[in-house]
PDB file of N, CA and C in Angstrom:
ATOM      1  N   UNK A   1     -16.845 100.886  86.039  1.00  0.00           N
ATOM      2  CA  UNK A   1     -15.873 100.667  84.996  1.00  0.00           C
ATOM      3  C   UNK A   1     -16.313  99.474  84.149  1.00  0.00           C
ATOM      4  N   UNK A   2     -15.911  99.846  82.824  1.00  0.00           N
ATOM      5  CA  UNK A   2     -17.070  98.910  81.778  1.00  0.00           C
ATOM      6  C   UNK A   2     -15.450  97.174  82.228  1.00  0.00           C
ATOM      7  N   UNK A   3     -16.666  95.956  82.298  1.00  0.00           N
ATOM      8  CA  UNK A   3     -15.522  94.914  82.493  1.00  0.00           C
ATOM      9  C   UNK A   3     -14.929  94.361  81.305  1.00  0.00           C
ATOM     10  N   UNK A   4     -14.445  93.669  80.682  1.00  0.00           N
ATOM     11  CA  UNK A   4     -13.198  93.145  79.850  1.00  0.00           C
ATOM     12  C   UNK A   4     -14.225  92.163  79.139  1.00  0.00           C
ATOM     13  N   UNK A   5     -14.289  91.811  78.195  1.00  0.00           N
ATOM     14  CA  UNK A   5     -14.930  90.743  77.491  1.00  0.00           C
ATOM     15  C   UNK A   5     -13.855  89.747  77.275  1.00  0.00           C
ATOM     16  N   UNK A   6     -12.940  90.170  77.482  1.00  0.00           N
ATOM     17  CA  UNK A   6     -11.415  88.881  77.447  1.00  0.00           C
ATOM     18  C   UNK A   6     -10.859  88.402  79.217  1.00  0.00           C
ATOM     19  N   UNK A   7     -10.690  87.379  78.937  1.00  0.00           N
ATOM     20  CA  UNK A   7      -9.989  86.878  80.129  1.00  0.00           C
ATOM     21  C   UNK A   7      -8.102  87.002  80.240  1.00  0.00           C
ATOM     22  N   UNK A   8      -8.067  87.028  81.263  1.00  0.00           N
ATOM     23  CA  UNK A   8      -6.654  87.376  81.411  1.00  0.00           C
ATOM     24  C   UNK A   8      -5.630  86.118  80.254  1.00  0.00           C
ATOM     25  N   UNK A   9      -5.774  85.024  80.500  1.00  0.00           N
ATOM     26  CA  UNK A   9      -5.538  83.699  79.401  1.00  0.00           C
ATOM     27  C   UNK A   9      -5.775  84.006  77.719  1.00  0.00           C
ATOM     28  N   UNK A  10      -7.082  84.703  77.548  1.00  0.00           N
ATOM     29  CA  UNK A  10      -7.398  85.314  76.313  1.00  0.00           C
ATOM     30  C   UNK A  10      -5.983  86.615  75.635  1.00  0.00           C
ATOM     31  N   UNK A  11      -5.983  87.402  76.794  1.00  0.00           N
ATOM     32  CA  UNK A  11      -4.862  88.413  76.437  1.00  0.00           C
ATOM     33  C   UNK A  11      -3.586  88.311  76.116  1.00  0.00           C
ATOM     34  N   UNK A  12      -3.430  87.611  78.081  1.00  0.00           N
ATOM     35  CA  UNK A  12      -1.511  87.068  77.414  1.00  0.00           C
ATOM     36  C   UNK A  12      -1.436  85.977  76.140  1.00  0.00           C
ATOM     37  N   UNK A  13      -2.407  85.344  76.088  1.00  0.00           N
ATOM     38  CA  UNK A  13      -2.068  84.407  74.433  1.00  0.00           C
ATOM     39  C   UNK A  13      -2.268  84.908  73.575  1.00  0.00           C
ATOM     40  N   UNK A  14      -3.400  85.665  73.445  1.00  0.00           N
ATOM     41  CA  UNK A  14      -2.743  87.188  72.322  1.00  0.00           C
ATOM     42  C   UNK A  14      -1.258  88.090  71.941  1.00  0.00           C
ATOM     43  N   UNK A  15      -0.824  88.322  73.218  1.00  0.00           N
ATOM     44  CA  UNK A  15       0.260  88.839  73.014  1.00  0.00           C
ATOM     45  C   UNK A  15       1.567  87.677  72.633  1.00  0.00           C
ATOM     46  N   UNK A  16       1.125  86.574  73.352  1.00  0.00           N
ATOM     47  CA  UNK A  16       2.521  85.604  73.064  1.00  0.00           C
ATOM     48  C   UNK A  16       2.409  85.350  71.521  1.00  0.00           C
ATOM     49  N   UNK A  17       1.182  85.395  71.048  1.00  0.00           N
ATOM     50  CA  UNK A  17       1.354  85.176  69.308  1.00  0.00           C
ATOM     51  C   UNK A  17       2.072  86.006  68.798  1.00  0.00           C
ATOM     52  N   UNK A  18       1.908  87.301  68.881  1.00  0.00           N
ATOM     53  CA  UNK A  18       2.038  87.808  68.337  1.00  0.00           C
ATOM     54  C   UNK A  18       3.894  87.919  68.973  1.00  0.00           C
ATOM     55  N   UNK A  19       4.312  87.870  70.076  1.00  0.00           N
ATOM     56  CA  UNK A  19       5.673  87.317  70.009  1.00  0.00           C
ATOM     57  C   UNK A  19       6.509  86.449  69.382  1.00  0.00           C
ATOM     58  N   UNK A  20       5.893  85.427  69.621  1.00  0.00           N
ATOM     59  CA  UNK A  20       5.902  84.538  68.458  1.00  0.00           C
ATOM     60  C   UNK A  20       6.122  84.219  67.237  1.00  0.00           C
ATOM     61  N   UNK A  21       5.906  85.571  66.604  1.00  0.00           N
ATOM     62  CA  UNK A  21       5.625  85.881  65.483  1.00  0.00           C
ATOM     63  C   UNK A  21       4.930  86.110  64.155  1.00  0.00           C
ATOM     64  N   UNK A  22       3.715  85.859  64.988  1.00  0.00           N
ATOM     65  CA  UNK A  22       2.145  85.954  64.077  1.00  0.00           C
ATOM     66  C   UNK A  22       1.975  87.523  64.053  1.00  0.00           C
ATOM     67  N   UNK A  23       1.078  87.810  62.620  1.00  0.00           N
ATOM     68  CA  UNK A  23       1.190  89.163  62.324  1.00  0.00           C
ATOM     69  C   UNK A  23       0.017  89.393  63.267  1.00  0.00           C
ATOM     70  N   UNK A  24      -0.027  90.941  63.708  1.00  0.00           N
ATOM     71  CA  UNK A  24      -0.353  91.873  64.558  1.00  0.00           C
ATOM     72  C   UNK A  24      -1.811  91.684  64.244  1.00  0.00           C
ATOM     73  N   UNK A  25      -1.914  92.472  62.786  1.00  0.00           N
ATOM     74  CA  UNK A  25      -3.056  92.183  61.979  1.00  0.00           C
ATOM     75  C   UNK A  25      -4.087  90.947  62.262  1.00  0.00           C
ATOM     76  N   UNK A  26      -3.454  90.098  62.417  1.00  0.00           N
ATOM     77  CA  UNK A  26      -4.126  88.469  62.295  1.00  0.00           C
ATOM     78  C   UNK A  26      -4.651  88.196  63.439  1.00  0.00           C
ATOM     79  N   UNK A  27      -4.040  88.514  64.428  1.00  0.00           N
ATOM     80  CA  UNK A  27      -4.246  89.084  65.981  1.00  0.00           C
ATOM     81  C   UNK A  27      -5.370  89.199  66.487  1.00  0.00           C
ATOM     82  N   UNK A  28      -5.151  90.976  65.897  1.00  0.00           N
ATOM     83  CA  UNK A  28      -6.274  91.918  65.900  1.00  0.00           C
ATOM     84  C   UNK A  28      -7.718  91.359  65.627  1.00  0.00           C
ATOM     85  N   UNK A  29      -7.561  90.850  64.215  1.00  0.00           N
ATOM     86  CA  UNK A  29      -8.401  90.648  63.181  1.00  0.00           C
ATOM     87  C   UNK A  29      -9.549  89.418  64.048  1.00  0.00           C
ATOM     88  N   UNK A  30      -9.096  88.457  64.436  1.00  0.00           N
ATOM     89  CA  UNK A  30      -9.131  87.462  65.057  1.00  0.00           C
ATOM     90  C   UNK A  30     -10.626  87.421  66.077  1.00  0.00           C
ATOM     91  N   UNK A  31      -9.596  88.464  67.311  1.00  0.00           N
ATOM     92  CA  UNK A  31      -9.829  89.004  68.274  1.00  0.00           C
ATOM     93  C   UNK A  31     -11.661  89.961  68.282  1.00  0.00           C
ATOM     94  N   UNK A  32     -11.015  90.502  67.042  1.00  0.00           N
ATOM     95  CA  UNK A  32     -12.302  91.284  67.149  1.00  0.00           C
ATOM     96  C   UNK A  32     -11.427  92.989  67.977  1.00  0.00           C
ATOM     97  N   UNK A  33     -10.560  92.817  67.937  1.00  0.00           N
ATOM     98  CA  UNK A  33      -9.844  94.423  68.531  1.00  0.00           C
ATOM     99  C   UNK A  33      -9.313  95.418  67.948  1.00  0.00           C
ATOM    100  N   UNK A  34      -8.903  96.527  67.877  1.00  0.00           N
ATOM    101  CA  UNK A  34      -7.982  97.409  67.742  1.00  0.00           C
ATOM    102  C   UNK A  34      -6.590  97.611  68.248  1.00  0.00           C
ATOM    103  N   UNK A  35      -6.238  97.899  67.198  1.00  0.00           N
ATOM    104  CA  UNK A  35      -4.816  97.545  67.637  1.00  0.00           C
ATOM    105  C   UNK A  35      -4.021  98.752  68.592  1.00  0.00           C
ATOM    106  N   UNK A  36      -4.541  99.897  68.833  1.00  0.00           N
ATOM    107  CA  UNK A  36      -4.752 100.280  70.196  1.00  0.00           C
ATOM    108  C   UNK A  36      -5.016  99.636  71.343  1.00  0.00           C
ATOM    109  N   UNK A  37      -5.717  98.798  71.190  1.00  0.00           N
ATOM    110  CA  UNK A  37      -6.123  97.719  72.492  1.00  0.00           C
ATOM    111  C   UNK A  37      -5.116  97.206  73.349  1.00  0.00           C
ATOM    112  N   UNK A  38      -4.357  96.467  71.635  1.00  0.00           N
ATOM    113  CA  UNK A  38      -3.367  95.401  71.946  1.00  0.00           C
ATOM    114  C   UNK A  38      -2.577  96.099  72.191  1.00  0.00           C
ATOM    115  N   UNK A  39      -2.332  97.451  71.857  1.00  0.00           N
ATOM    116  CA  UNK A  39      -0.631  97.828  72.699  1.00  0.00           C
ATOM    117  C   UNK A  39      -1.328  98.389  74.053  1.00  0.00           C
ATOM    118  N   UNK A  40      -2.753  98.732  74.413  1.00  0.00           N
ATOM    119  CA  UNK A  40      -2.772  99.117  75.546  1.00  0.00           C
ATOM    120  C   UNK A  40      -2.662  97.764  76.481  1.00  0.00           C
ATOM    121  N   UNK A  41      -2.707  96.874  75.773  1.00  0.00           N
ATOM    122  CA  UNK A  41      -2.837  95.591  76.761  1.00  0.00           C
ATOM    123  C   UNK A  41      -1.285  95.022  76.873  1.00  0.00           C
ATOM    124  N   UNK A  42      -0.574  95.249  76.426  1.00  0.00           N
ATOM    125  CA  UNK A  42       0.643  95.478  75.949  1.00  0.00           C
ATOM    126  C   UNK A  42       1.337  95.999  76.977  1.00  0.00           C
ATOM    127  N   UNK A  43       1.337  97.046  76.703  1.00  0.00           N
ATOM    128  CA  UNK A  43       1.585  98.341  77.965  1.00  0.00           C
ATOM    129  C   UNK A  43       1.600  97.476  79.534  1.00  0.00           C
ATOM    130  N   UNK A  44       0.359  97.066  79.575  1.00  0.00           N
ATOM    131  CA  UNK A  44      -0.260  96.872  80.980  1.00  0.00           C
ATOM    132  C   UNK A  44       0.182  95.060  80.990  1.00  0.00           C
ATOM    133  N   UNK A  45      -0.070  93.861  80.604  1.00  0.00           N
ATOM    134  CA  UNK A  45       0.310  92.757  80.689  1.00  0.00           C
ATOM    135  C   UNK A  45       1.643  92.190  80.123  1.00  0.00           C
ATOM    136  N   UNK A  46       2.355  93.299  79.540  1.00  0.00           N
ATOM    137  CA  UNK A  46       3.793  92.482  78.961  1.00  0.00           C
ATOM    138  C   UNK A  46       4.621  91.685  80.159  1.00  0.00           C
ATOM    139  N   UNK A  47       4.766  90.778  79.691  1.00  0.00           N
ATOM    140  CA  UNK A  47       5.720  90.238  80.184  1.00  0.00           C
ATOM    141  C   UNK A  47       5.420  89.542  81.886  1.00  0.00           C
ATOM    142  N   UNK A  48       3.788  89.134  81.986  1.00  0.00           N
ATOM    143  CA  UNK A  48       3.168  88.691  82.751  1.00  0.00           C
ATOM    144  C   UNK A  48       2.862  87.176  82.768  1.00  0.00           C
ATOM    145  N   UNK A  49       3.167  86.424  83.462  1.00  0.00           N
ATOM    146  CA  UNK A  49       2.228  85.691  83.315  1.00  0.00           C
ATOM    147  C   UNK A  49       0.535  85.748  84.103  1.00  0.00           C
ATOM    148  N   UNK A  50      -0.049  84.198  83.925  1.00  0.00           N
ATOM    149  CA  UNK A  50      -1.541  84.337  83.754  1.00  0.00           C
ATOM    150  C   UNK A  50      -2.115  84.734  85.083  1.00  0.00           C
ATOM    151  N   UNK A  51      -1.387  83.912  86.241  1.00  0.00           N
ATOM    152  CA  UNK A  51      -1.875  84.100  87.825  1.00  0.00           C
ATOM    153  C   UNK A  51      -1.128  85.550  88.228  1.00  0.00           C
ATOM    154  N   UNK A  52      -0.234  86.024  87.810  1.00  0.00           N
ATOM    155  CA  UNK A  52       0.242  87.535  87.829  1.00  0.00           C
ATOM    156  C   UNK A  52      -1.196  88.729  87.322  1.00  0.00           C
ATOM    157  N   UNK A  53      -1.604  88.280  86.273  1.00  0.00           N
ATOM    158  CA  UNK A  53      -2.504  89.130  85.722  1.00  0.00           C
ATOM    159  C   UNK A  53      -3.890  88.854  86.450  1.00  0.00           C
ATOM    160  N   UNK A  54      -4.319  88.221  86.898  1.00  0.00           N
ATOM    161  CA  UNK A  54      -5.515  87.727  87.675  1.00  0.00           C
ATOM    162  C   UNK A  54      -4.920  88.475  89.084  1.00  0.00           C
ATOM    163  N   UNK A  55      -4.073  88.907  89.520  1.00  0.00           N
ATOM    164  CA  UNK A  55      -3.498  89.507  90.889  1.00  0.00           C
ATOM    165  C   UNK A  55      -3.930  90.830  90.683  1.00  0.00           C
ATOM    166  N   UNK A  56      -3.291  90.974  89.427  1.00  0.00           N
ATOM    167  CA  UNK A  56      -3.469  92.790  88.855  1.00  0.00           C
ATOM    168  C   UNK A  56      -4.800  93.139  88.872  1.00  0.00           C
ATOM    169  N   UNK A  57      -5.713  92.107  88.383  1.00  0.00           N
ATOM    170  CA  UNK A  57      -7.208  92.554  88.556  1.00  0.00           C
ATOM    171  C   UNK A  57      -8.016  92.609  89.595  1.00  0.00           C
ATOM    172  N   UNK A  58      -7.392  91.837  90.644  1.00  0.00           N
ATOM    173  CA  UNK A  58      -8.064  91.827  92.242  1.00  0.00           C
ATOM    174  C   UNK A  58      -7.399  92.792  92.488  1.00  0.00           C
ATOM    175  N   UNK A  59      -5.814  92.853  92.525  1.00  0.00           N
ATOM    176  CA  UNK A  59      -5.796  94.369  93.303  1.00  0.00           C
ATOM    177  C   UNK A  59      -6.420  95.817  92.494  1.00  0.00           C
ATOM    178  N   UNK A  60      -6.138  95.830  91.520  1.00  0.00           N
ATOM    179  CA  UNK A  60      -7.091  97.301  90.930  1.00  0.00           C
ATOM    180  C   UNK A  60      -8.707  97.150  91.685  1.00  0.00           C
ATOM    181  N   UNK A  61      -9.606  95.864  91.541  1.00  0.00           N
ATOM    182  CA  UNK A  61     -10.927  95.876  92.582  1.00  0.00           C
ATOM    183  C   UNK A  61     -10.454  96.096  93.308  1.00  0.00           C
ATOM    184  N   UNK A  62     -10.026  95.900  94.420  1.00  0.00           N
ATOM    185  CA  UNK A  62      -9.848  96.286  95.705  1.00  0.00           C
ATOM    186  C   UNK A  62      -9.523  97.786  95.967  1.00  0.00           C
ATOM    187  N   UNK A  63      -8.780  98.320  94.994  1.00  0.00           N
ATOM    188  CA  UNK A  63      -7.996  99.466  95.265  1.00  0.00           C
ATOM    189  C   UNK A  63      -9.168 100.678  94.627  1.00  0.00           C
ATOM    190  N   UNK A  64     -10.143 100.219  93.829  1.00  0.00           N
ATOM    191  CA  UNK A  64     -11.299 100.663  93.430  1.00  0.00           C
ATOM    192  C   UNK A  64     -12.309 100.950  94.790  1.00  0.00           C
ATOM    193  N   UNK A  65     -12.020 100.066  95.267  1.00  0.00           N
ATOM    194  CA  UNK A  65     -12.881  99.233  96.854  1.00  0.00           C
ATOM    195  C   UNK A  65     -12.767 100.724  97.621  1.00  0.00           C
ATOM    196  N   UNK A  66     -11.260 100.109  98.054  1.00  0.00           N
ATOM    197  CA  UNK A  66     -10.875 101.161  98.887  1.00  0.00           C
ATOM    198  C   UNK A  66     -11.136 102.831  98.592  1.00  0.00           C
ATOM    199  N   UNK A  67     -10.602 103.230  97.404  1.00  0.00           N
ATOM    200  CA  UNK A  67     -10.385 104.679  97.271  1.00  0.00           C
ATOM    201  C   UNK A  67     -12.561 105.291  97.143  1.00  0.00           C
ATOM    202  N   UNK A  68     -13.698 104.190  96.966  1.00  0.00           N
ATOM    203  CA  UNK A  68     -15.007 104.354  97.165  1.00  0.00           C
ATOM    204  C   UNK A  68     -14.921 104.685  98.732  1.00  0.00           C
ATOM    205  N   UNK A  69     -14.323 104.015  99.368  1.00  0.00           N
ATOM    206  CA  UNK A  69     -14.812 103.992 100.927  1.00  0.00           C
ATOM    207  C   UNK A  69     -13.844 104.819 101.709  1.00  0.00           C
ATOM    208  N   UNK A  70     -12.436 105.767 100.842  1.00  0.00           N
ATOM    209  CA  UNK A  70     -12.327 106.801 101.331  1.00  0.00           C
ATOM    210  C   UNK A  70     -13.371 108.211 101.162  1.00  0.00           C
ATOM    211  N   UNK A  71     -13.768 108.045  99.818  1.00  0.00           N
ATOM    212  CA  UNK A  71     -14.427 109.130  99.511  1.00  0.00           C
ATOM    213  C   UNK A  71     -15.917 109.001 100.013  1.00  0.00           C
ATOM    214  N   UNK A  72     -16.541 108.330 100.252  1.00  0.00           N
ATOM    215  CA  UNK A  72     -17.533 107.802 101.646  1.00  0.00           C
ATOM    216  C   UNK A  72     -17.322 108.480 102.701  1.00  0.00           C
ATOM    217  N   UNK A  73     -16.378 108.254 103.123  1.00  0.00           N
ATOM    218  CA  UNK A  73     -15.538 108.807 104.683  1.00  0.00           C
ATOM    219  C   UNK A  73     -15.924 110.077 104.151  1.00  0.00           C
ATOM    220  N   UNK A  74     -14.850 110.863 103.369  1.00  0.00           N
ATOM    221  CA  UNK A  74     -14.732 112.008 103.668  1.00  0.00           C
ATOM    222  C   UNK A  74     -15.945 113.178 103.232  1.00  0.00           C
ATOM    223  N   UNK A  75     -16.783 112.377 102.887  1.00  0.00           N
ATOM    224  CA  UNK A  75     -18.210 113.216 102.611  1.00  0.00           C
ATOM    225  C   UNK A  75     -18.732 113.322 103.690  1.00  0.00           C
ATOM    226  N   UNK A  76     -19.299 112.256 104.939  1.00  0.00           N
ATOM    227  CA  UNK A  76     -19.245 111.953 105.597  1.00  0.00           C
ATOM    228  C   UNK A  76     -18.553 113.030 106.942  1.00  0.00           C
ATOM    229  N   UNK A  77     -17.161 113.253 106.795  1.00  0.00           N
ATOM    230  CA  UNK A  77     -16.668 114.052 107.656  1.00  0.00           C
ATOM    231  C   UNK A  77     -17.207 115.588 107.191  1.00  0.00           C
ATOM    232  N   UNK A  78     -17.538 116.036 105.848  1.00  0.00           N
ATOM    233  CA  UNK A  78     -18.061 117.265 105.219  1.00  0.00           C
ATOM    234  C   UNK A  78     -19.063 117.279 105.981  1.00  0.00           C
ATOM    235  N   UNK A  79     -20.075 116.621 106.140  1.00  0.00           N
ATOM    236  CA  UNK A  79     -21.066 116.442 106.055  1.00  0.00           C
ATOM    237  C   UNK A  79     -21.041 116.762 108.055  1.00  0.00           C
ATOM    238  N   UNK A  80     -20.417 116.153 108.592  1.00  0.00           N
ATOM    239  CA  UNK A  80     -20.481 116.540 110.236  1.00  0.00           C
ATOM    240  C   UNK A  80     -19.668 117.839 110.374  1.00  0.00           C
ATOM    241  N   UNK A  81     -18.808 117.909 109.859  1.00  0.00           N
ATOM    242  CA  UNK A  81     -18.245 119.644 110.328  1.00  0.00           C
ATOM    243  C   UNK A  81     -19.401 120.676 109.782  1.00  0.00           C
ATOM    244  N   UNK A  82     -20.150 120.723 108.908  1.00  0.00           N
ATOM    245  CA  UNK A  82     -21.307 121.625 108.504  1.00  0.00           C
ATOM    246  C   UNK A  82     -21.983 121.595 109.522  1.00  0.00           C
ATOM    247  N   UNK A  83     -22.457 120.203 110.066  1.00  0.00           N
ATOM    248  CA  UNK A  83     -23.271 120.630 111.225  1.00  0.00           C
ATOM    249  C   UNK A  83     -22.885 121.044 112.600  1.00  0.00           C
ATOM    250  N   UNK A  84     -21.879 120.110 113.200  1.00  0.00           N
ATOM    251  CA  UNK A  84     -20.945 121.392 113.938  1.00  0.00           C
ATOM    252  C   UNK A  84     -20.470 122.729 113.632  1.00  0.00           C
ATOM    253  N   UNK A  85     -20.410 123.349 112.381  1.00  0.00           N
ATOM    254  CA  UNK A  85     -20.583 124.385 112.527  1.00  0.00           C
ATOM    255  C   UNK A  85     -21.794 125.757 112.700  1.00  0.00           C
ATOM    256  N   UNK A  86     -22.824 124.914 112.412  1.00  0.00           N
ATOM    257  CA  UNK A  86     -24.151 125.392 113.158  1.00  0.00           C
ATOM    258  C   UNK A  86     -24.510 125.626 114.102  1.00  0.00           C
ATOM    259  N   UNK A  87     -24.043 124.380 114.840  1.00  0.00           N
ATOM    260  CA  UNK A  87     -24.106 124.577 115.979  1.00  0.00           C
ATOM    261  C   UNK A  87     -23.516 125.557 117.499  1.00  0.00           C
ATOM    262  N   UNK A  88     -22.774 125.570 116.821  1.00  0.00           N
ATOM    263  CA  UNK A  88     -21.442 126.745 117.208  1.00  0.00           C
ATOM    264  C   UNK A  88     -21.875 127.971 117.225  1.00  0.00           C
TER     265      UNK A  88
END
Protein backbone atom coordinates (compact mmCIF):
# COMPACT_ATOMS: atom_id res chain seq x y z
CA UNK A 1 0.00 0.00 0.00
CA UNK A 2 1.47 3.25 -1.47
CA UNK A 3 2.46 5.34 2.21
CA UNK A 4 1.11 8.98 2.89
CA UNK A 5 3.51 11.80 2.06
CA UNK A 6 1.60 13.73 4.97
CA UNK A 7 1.90 13.11 8.54
CA UNK A 8 -0.95 12.61 10.71
CA UNK A 9 -0.17 16.56 12.32
CA UNK A 10 0.05 17.62 8.52
CA UNK A 11 -3.72 16.35 7.98
CA UNK A 12 -5.62 17.14 11.10
CA UNK A 13 -4.15 20.87 10.66
CA UNK A 14 -5.40 20.78 7.33
CA UNK A 15 -8.68 20.00 8.26
CA UNK A 16 -8.79 22.35 11.43
CA UNK A 17 -8.14 25.27 8.84
CA UNK A 18 -10.28 24.68 6.99
CA UNK A 19 -12.78 24.51 10.14
CA UNK A 20 -11.69 27.38 11.03
CA UNK A 21 -12.62 28.88 8.27
CA UNK A 22 -9.98 29.11 5.61
CA UNK A 23 -11.19 28.43 2.10
CA UNK A 24 -11.05 24.75 0.99
CA UNK A 25 -9.36 25.96 -2.13
CA UNK A 26 -6.41 27.59 -0.20
CA UNK A 27 -6.11 24.31 1.58
CA UNK A 28 -5.98 22.27 -1.24
CA UNK A 29 -3.93 24.63 -3.18
CA UNK A 30 -1.32 24.81 -0.46
CA UNK A 31 -1.11 21.23 0.17
CA UNK A 32 -0.47 20.23 -3.16
CA UNK A 33 -4.00 17.93 -3.01
CA UNK A 34 -7.28 17.28 -4.38
CA UNK A 35 -9.98 18.03 -2.91
CA UNK A 36 -11.15 14.47 -3.02
CA UNK A 37 -8.29 13.81 -0.76
CA UNK A 38 -9.39 16.22 1.74
CA UNK A 39 -12.87 14.89 2.09
CA UNK A 40 -11.38 11.41 1.93
CA UNK A 41 -9.24 12.46 4.79
CA UNK A 42 -12.17 13.99 6.14
CA UNK A 43 -14.21 10.99 6.08
CA UNK A 44 -11.45 9.03 7.86
CA UNK A 45 -9.73 11.75 10.50
CA UNK A 46 -12.72 14.09 11.40
CA UNK A 47 -12.92 14.87 14.50
CA UNK A 48 -9.59 13.13 15.70
CA UNK A 49 -7.11 14.19 17.41
CA UNK A 50 -3.19 13.72 16.59
CA UNK A 51 -2.19 10.59 19.02
CA UNK A 52 -5.81 9.12 17.98
CA UNK A 53 -4.71 9.21 14.33
CA UNK A 54 -1.17 7.76 14.84
CA UNK A 55 -3.34 4.70 16.71
CA UNK A 56 -5.43 4.42 13.48
CA UNK A 57 -2.26 3.91 11.54
CA UNK A 58 -0.62 1.23 13.78
CA UNK A 59 -3.72 -0.52 14.01
CA UNK A 60 -4.58 -0.65 10.11
CA UNK A 61 -0.39 -2.04 10.03
CA UNK A 62 -1.05 -4.47 12.21
CA UNK A 63 -4.37 -5.50 10.93
CA UNK A 64 -2.56 -5.53 7.41
CA UNK A 65 0.03 -7.78 9.55
CA UNK A 66 -2.38 -10.00 10.61
CA UNK A 67 -4.93 -10.63 7.72
CA UNK A 68 -0.94 -11.46 5.50
CA UNK A 69 -0.36 -14.15 8.09
CA UNK A 70 -3.88 -15.49 7.87
CA UNK A 71 -3.67 -15.89 4.28
CA UNK A 72 -0.07 -17.55 4.80
CA UNK A 73 -1.83 -20.03 7.03
CA UNK A 74 -4.38 -20.88 4.86
CA UNK A 75 -2.31 -21.56 1.71
CA UNK A 76 -0.33 -23.43 3.75
CA UNK A 77 -3.30 -25.64 5.02
CA UNK A 78 -4.24 -25.89 0.86
CA UNK A 79 -1.19 -26.79 0.34
CA UNK A 80 -1.12 -29.99 3.10
CA UNK A 81 -4.64 -31.31 2.38
CA UNK A 82 -3.44 -31.74 -1.49
CA UNK A 83 -0.88 -33.77 -0.24
CA UNK A 84 -2.83 -35.78 2.11
CA UNK A 85 -4.95 -36.30 -0.40
CA UNK A 86 -2.45 -38.22 -2.45
CA UNK A 87 -1.64 -39.96 -0.23
CA UNK A 88 -4.84 -41.53 0.54
Amino acid sequence: MKRSRFTEEQIISALREVDAGRKLQDVTRKLGITTTTFYRWKAKFSGMSIPDAKRLRQLEKENRRLKQMVADQALDLQALRSVLKREW
